[in-house]
N, C-alpha and C. Protein backbone atom coordinates (compact mmCIF):
# COMPACT_ATOMS: atom_id res chain seq x y z
N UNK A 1 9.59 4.02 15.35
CA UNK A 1 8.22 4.08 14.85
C UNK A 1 7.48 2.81 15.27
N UNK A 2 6.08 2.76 15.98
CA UNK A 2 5.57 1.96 16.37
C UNK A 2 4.18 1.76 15.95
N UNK A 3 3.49 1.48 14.96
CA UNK A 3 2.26 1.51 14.35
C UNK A 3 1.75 1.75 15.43
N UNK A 4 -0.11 1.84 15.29
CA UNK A 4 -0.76 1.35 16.16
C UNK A 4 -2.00 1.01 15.76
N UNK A 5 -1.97 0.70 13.94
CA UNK A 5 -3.61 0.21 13.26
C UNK A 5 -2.67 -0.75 12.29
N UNK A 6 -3.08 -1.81 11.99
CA UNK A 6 -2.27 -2.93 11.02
C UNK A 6 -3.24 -3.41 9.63
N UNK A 7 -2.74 -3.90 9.50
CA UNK A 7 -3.82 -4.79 8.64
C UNK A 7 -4.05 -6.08 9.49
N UNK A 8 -5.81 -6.80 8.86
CA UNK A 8 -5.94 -7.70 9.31
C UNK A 8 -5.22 -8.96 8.93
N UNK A 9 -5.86 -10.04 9.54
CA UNK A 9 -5.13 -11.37 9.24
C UNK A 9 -5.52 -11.69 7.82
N UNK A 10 -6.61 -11.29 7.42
CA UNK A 10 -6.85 -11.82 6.07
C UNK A 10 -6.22 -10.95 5.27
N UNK A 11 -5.58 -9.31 5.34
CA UNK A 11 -4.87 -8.81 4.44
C UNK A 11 -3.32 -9.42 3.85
N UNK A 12 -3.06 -9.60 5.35
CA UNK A 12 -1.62 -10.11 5.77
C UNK A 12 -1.31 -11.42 4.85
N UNK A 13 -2.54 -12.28 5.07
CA UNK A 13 -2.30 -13.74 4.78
C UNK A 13 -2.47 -13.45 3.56
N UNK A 14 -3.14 -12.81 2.27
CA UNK A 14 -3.12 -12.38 1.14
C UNK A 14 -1.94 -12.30 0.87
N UNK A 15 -1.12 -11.02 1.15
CA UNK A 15 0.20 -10.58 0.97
C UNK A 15 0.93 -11.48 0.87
N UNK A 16 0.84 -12.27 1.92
CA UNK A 16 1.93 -13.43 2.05
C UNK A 16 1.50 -14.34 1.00
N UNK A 17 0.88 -14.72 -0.06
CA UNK A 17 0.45 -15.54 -0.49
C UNK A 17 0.60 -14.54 -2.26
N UNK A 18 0.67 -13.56 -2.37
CA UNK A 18 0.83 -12.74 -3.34
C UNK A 18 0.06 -12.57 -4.32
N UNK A 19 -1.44 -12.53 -3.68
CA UNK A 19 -2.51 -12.53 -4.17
C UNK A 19 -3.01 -11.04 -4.15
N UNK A 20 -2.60 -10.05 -3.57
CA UNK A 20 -2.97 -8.93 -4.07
C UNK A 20 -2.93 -7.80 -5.53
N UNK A 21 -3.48 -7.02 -5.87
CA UNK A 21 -2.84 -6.54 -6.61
C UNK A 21 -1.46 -5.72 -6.41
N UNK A 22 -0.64 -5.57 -7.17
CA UNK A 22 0.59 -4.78 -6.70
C UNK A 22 0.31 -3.45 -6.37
N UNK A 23 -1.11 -2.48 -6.87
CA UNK A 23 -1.38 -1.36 -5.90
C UNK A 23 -1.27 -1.34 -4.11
N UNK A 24 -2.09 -2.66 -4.20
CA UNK A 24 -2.87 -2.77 -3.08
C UNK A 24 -1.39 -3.81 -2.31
N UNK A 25 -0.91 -4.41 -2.86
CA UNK A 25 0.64 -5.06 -2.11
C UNK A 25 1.37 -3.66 -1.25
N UNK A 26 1.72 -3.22 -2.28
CA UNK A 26 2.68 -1.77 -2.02
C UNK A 26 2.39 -1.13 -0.89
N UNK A 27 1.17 -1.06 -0.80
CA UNK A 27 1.08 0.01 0.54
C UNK A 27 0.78 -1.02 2.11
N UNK A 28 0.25 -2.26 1.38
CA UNK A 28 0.80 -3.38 2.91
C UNK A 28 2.54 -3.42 3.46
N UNK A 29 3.28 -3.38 2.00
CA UNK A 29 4.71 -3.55 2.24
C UNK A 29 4.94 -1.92 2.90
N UNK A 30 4.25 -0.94 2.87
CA UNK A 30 4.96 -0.34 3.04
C UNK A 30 4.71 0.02 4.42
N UNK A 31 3.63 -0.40 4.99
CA UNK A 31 3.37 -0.71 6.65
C UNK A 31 4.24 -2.09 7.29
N UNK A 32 4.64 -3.11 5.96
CA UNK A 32 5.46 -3.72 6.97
C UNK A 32 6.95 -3.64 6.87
N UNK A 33 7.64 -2.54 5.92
CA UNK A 33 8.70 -1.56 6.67
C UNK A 33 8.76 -1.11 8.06
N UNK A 34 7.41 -0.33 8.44
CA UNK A 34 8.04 -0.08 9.80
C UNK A 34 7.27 -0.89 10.81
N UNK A 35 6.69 -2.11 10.18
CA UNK A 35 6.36 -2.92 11.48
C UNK A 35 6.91 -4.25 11.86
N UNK A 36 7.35 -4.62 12.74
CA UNK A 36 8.08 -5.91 12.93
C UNK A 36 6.96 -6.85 13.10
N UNK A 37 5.89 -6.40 13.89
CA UNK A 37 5.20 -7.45 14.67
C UNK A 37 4.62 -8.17 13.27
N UNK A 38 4.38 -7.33 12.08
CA UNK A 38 3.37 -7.65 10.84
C UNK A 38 4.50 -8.53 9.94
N UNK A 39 5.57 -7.89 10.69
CA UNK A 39 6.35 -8.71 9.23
C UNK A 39 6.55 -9.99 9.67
N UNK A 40 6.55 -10.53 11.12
CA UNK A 40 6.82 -11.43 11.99
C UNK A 40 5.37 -12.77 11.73
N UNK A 41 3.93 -11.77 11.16
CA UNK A 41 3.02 -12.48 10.97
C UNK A 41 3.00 -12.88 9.53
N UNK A 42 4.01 -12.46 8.67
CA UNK A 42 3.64 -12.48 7.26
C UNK A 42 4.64 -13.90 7.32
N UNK A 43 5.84 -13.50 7.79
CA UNK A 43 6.73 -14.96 7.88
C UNK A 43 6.01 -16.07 8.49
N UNK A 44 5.17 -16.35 9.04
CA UNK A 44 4.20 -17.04 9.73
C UNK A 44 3.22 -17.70 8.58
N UNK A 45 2.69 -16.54 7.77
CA UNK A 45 1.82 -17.29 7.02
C UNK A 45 2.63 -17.79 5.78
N UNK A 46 4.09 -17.46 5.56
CA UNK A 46 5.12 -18.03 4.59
C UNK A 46 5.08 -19.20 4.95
N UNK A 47 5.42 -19.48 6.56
CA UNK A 47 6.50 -20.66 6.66
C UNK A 47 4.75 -21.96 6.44
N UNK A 48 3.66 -21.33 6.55
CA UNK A 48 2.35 -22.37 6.92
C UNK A 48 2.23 -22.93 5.57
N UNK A 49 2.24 -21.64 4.55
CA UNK A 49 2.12 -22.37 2.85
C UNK A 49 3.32 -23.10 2.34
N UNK A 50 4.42 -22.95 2.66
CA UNK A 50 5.26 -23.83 2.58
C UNK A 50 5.29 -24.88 3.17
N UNK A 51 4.71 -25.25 4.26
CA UNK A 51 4.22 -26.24 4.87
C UNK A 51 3.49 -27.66 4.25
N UNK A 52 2.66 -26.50 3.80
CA UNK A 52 1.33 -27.41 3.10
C UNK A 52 1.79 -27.57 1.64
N UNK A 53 3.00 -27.05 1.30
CA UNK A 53 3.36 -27.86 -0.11
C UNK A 53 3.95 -29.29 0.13
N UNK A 54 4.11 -29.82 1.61
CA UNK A 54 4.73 -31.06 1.57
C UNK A 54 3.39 -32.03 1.31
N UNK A 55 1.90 -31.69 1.21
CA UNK A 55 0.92 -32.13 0.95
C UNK A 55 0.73 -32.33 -0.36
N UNK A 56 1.35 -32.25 -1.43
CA UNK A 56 1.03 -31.51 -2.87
C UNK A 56 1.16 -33.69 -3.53
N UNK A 57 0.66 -34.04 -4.29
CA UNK A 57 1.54 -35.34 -4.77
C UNK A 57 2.04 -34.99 -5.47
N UNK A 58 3.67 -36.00 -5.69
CA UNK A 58 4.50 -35.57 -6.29
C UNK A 58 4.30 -36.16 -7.82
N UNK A 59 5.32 -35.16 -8.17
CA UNK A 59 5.25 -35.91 -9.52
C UNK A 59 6.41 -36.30 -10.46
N UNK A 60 6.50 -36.70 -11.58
CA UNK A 60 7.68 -36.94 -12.01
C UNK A 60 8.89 -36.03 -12.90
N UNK A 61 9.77 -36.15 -12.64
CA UNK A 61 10.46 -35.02 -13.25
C UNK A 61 11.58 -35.18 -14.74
N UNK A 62 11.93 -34.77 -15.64
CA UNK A 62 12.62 -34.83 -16.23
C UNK A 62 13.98 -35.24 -15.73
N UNK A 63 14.54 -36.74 -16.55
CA UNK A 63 16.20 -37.26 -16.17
C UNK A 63 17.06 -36.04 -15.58
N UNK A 64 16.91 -35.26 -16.74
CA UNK A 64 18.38 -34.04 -16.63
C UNK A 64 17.63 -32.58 -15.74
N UNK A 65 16.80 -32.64 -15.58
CA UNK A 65 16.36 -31.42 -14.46
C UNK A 65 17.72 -31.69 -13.12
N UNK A 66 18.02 -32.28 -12.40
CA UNK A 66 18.87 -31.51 -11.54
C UNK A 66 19.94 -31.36 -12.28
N UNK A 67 20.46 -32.02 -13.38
CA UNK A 67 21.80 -31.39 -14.29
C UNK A 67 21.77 -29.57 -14.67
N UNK A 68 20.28 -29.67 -14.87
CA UNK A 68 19.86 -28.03 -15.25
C UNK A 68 20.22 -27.07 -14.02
N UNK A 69 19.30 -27.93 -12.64
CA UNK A 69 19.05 -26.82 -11.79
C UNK A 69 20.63 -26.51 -11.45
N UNK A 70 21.69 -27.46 -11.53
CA UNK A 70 23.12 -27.43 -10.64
C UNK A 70 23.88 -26.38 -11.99
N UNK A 71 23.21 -26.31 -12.75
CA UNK A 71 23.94 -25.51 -14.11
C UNK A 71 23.48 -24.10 -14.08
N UNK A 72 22.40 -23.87 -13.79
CA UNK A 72 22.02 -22.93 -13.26
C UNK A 72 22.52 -22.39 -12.09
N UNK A 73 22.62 -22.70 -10.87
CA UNK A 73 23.41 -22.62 -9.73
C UNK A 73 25.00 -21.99 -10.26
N UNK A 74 26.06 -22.57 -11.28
CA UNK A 74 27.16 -22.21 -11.23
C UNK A 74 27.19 -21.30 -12.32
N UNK A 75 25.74 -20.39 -12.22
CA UNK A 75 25.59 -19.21 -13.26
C UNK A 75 26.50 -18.11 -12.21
N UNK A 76 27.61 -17.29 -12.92
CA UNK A 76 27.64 -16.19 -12.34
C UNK A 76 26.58 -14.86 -12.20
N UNK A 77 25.94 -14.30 -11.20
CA UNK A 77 24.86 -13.73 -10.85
C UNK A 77 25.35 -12.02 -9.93
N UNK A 78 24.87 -11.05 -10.96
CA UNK A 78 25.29 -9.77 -9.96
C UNK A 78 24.20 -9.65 -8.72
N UNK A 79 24.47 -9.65 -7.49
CA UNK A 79 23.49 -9.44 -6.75
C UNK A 79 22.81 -7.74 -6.41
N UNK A 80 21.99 -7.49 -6.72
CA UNK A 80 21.70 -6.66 -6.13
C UNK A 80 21.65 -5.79 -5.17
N UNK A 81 21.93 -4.65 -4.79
CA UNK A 81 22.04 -4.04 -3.02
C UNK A 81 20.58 -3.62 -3.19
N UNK A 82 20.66 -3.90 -1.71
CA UNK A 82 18.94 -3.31 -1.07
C UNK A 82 19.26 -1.71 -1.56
N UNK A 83 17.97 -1.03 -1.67
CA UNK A 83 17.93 0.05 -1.67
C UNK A 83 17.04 0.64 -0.55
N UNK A 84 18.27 1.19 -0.10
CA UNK A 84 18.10 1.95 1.66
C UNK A 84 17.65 3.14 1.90
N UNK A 85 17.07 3.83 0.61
CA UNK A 85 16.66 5.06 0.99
C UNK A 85 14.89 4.75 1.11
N UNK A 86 14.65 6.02 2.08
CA UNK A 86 13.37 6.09 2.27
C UNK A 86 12.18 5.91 1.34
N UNK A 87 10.88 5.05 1.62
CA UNK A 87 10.06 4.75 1.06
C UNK A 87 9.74 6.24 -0.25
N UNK A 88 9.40 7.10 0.64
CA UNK A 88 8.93 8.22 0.03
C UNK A 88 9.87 8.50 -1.25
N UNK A 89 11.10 8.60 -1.18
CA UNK A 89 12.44 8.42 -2.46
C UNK A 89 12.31 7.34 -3.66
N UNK A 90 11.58 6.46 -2.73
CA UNK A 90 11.68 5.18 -3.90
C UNK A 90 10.82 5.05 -4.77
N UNK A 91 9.56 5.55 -4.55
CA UNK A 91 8.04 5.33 -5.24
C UNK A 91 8.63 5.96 -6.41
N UNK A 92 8.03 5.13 -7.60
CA UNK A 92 7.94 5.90 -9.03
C UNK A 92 6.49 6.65 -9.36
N UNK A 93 6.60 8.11 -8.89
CA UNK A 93 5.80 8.76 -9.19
C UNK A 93 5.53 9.65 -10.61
N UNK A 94 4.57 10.18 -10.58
CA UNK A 94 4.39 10.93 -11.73
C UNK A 94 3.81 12.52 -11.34
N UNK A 95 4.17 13.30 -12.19
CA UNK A 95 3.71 14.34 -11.59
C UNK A 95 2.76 15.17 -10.35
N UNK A 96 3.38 15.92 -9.38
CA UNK A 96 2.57 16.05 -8.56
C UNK A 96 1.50 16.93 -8.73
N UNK A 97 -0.02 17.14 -8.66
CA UNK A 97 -0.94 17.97 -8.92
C UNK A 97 -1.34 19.05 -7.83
N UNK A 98 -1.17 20.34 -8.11
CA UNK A 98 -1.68 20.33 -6.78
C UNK A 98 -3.00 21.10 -6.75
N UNK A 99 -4.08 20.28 -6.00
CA UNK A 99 -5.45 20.80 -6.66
C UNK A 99 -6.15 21.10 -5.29
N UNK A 100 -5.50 21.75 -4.05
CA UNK A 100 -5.85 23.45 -3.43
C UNK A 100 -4.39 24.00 -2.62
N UNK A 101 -4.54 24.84 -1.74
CA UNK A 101 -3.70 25.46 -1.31
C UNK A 101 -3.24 24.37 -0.33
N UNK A 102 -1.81 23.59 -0.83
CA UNK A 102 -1.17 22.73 0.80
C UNK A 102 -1.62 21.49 0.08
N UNK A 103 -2.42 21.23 -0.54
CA UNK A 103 -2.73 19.58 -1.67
C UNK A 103 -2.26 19.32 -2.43
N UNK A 104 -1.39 18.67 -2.42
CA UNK A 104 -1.20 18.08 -3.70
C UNK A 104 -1.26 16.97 -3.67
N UNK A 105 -1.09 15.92 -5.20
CA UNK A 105 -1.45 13.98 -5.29
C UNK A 105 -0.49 13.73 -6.65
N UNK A 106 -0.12 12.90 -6.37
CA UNK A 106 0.56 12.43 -7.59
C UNK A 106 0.71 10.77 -7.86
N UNK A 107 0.29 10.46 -8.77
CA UNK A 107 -0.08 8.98 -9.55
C UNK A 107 1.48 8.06 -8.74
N UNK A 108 1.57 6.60 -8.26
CA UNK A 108 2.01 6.03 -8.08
C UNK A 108 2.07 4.94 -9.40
N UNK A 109 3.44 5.09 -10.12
CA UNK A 109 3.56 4.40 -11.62
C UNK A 109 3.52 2.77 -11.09
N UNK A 110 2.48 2.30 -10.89
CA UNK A 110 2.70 0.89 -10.77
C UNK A 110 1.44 0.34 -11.35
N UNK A 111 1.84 -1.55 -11.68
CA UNK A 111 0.56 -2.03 -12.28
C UNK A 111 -0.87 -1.99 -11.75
N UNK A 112 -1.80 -1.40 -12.19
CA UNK A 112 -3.26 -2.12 -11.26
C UNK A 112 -4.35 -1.94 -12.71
N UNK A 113 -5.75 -2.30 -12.11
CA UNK A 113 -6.72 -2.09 -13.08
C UNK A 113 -7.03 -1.19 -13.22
N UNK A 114 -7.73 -0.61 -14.28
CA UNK A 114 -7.82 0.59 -15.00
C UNK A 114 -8.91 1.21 -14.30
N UNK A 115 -10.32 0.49 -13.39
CA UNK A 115 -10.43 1.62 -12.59
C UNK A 115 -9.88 1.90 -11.28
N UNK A 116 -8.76 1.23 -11.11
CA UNK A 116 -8.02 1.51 -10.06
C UNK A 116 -7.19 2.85 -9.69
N UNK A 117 -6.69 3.14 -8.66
CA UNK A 117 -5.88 4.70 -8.32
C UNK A 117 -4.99 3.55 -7.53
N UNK A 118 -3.55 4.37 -7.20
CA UNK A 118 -2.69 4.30 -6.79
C UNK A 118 -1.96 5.39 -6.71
N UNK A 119 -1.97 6.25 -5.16
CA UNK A 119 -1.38 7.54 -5.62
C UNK A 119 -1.02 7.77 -4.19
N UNK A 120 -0.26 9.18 -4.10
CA UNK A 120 0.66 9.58 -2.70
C UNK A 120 -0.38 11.00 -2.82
N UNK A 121 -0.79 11.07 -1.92
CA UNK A 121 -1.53 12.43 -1.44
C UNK A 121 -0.71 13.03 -0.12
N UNK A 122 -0.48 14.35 -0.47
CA UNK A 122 0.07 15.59 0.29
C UNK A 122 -1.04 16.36 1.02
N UNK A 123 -1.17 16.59 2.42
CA UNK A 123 -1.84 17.70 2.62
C UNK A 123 -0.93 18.47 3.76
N UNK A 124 -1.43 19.70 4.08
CA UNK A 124 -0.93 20.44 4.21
C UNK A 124 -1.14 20.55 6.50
N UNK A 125 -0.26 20.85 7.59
CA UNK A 125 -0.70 20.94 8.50
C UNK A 125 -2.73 21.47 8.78
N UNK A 126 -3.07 20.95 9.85
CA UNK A 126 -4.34 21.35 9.94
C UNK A 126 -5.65 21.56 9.17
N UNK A 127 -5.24 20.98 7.98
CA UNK A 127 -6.55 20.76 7.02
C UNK A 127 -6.85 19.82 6.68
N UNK A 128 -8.15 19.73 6.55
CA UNK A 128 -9.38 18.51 6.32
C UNK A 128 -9.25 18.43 4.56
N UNK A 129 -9.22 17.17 4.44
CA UNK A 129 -9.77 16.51 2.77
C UNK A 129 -11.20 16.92 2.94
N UNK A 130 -11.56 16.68 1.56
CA UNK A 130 -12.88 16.56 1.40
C UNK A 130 -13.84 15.21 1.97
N UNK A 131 -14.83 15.91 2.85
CA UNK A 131 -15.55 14.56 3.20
C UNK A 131 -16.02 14.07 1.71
N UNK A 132 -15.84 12.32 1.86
CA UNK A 132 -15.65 11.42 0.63
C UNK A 132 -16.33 10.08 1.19
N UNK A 133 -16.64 9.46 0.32
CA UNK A 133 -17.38 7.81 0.18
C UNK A 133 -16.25 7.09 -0.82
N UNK A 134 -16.70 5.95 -0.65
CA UNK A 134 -15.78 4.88 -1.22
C UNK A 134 -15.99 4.00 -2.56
N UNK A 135 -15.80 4.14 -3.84
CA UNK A 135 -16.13 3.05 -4.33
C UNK A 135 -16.13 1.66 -4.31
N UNK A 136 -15.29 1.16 -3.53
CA UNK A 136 -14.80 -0.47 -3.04
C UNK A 136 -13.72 -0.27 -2.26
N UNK A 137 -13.21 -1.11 -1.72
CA UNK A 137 -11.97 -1.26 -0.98
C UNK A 137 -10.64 -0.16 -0.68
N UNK A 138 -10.33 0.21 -0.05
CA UNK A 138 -8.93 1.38 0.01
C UNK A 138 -8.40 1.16 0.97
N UNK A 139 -6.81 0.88 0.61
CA UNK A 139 -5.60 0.62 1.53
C UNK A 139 -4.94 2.01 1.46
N UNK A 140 -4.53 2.22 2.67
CA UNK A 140 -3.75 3.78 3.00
C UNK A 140 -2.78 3.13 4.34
N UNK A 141 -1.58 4.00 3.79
CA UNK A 141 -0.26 3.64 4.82
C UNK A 141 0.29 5.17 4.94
N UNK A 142 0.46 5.63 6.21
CA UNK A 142 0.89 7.10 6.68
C UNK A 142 2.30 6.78 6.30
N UNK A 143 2.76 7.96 5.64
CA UNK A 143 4.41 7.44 5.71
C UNK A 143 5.32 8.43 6.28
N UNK A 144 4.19 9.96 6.49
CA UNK A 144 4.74 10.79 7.39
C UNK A 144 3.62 11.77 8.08
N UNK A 145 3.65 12.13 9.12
CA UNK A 145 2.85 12.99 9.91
C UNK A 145 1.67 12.09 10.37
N UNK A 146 0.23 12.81 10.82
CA UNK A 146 -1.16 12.22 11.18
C UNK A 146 -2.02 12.62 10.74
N UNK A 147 -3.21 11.81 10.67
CA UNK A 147 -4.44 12.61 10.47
C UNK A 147 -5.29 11.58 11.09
N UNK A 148 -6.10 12.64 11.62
CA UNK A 148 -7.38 11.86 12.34
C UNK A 148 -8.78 11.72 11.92
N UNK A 149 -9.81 10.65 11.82
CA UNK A 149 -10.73 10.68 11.14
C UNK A 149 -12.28 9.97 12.11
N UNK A 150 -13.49 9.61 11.82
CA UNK A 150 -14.30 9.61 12.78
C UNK A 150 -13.40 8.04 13.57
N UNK A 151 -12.81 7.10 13.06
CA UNK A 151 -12.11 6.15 13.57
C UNK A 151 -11.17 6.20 14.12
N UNK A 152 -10.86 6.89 14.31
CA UNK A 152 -9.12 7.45 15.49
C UNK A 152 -8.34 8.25 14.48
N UNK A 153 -6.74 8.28 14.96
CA UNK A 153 -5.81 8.66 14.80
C UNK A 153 -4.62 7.87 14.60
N UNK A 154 -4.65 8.56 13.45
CA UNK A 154 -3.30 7.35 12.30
C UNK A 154 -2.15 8.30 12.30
N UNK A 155 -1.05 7.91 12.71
CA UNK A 155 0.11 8.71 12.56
C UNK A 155 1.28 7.58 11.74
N UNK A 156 2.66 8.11 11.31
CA UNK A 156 3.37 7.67 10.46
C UNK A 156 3.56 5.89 10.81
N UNK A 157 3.26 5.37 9.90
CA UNK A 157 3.66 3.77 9.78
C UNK A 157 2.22 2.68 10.28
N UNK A 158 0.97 3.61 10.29
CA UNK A 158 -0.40 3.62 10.60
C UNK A 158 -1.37 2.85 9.01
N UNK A 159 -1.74 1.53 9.17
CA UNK A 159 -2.43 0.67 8.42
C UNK A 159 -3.69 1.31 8.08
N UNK A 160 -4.73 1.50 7.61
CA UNK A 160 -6.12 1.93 7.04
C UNK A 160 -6.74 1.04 6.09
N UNK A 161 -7.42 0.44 6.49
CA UNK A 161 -8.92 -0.22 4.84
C UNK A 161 -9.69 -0.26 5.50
N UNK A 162 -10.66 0.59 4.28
CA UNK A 162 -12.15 1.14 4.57
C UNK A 162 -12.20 0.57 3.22
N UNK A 163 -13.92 0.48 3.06
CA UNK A 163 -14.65 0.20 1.81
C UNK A 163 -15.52 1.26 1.71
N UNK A 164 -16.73 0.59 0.70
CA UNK A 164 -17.85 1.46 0.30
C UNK A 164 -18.78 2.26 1.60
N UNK A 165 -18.57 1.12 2.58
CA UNK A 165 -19.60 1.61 3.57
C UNK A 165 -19.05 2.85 4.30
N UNK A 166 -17.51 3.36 3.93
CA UNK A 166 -16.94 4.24 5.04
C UNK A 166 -17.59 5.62 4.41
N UNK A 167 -17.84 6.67 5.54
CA UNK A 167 -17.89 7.98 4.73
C UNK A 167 -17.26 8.74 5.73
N UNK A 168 -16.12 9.50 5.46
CA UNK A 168 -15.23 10.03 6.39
C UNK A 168 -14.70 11.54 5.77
N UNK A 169 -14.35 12.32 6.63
CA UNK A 169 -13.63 13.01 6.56
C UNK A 169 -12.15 13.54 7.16
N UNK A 170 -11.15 12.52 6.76
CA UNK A 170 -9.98 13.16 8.06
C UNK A 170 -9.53 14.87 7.58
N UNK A 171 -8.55 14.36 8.38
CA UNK A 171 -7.75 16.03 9.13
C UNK A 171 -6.61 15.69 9.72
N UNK A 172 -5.92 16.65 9.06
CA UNK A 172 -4.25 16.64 9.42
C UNK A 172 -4.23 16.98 10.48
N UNK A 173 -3.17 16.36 11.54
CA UNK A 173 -2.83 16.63 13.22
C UNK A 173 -1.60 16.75 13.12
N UNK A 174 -1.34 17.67 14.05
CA UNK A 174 0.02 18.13 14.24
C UNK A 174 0.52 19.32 13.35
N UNK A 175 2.09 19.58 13.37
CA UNK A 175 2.60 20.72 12.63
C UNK A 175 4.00 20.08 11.34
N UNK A 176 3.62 19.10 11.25
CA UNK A 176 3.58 18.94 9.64
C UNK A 176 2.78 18.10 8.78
N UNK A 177 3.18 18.33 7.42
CA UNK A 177 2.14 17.46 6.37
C UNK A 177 1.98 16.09 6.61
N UNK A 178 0.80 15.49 5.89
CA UNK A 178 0.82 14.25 6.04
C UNK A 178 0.62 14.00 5.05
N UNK A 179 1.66 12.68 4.72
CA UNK A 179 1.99 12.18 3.37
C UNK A 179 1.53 11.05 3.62
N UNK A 180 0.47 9.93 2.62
CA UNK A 180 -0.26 8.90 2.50
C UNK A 180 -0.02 8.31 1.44
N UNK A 181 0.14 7.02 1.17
CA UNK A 181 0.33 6.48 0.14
C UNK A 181 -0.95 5.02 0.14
N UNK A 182 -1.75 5.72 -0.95
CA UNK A 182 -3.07 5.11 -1.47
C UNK A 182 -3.36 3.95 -2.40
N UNK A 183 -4.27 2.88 -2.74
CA UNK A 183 -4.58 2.11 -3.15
C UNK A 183 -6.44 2.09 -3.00
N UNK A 184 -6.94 2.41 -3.92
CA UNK A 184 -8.41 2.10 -4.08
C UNK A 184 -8.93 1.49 -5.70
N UNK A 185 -10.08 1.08 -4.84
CA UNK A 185 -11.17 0.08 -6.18
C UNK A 185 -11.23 1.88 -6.30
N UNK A 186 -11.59 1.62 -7.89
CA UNK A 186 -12.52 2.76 -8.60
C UNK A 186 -12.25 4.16 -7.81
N UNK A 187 -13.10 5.30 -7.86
CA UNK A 187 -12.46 6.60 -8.09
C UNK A 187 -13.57 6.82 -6.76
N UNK A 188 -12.55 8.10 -5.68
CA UNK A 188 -13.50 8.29 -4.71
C UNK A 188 -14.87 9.42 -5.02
N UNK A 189 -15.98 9.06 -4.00
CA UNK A 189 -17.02 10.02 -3.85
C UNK A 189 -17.36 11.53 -2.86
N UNK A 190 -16.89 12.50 -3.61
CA UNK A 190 -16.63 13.87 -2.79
C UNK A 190 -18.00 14.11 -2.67
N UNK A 191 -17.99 14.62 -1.57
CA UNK A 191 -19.14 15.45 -0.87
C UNK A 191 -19.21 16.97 -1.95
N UNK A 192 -19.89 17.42 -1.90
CA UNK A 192 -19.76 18.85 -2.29
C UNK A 192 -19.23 19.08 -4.31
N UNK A 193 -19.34 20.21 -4.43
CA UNK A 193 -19.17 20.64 -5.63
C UNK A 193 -17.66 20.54 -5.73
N UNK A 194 -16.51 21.63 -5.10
CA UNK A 194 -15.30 21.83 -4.53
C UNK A 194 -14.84 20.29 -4.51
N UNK A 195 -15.31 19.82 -3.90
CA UNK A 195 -14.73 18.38 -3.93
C UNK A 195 -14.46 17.63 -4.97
N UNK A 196 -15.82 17.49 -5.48
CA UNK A 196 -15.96 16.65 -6.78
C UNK A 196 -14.94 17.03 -7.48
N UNK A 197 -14.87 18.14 -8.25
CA UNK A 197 -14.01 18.80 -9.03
C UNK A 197 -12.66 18.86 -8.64
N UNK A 198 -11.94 18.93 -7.43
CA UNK A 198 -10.40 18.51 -6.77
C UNK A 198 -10.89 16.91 -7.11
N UNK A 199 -11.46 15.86 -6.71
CA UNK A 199 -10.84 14.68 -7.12
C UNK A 199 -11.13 14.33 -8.15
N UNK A 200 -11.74 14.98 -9.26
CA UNK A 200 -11.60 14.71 -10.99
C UNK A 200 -10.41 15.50 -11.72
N UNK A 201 -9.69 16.50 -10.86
CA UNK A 201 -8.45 17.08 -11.20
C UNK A 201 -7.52 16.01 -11.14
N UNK A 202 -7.53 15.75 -10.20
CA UNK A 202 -6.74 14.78 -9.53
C UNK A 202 -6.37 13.28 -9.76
N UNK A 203 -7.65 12.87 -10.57
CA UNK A 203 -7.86 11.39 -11.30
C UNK A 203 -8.18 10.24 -9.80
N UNK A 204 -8.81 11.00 -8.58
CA UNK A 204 -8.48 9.93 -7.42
C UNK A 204 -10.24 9.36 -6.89
């Protein structure tokens, strides 16, 4: 898998700095699963802020702090195994909705603000979402199939943020679904009646 839309430097350098919200983290991490070149830039902006902590003045520390930290150290500790199954397996979702024929969306259980969404949208080969507007900011990471929109063509492991100013309509390419995993400010703006009503089903 070889992206071919990323996030920018200022998303990246966020991430790396862990200033996003964890909606809006999640679906950067989950473009830099299958991208090396991004994960290669995120270690980049690691190794720069670590850098600039040798700038910090120091200060003074408690006598017995390294007695602590070395006591700590000879804590026995279970380590954890990575968990190797696919992104799509791992998300803690919540029920899937399905609000038309080949749609469905289902809530991504993670922290964000309350008018925030965080969710995995399903559509079905060869069909168009509803043309939609933006309330603020939206991160989208393909995690399987394509869809194409007036800005190109995003296929699996494919970066996306649009804001308020975007008004788009994609469309599924190819001959299977495309599964997206979402992050937006506030709730989107459907074109049409049909619309409106699928993304107030939907909570998106």
């Amino acid at each position: 898998m070889n992206p071919r839309h990323h996030p920018s430097a200022d998303v990246l350098a966020a991430y790396a700095a862990g200033t996003h919200e964890p909606g809006f983290g999640l679906v950067v991490a989950a473009h830099l699963e299958t991208c090396s070149e991004c994960r290669a830039r995120v270690r980049a902006f690691e190794a720069a802020s670590g850098a600039a902590l040798e700038d910090i003045p120091q200060t003074d520390v408690g006598a017995d702090a390294l007695a602590k930290v070395m006591a700590r150290l000879d804590q026995p500790s279970a380590e954890a195994q990575p968990d190797t199954r696919p992104l799509l397996e791992r998300l803690p979702l919540g029920p899937r909705k399905w609000v038309a024929p080949g749609v469905w969306v289902a809530a991504v259980e993670t922290p964000h603000a309350p008018d925030n969404r965080v969710y995995l949208l399903s559509v079905a080969p060869g069909m168009p979402t509803a043309r939609h507007e933006h309330s603020g900011a939206e991160f989208c990471t393909v995690l399987k199939g394509a869809f194409r929109d007036e800005s190109g063509l995003y296929s699996a492991g494919d970066f996306a943020a649009t804001d308020e100013d975007v008004d788009h309509q994609p469309v599924v390419i190819g001959d299977e679904e495309c599964v997206c995993l979402f992050a937006t400010e506030g709730r989107l703006k459907a074109r049409g009646v049909l619309g409106r009503l699928a993304f107030a089903y939907a909570d998106v």
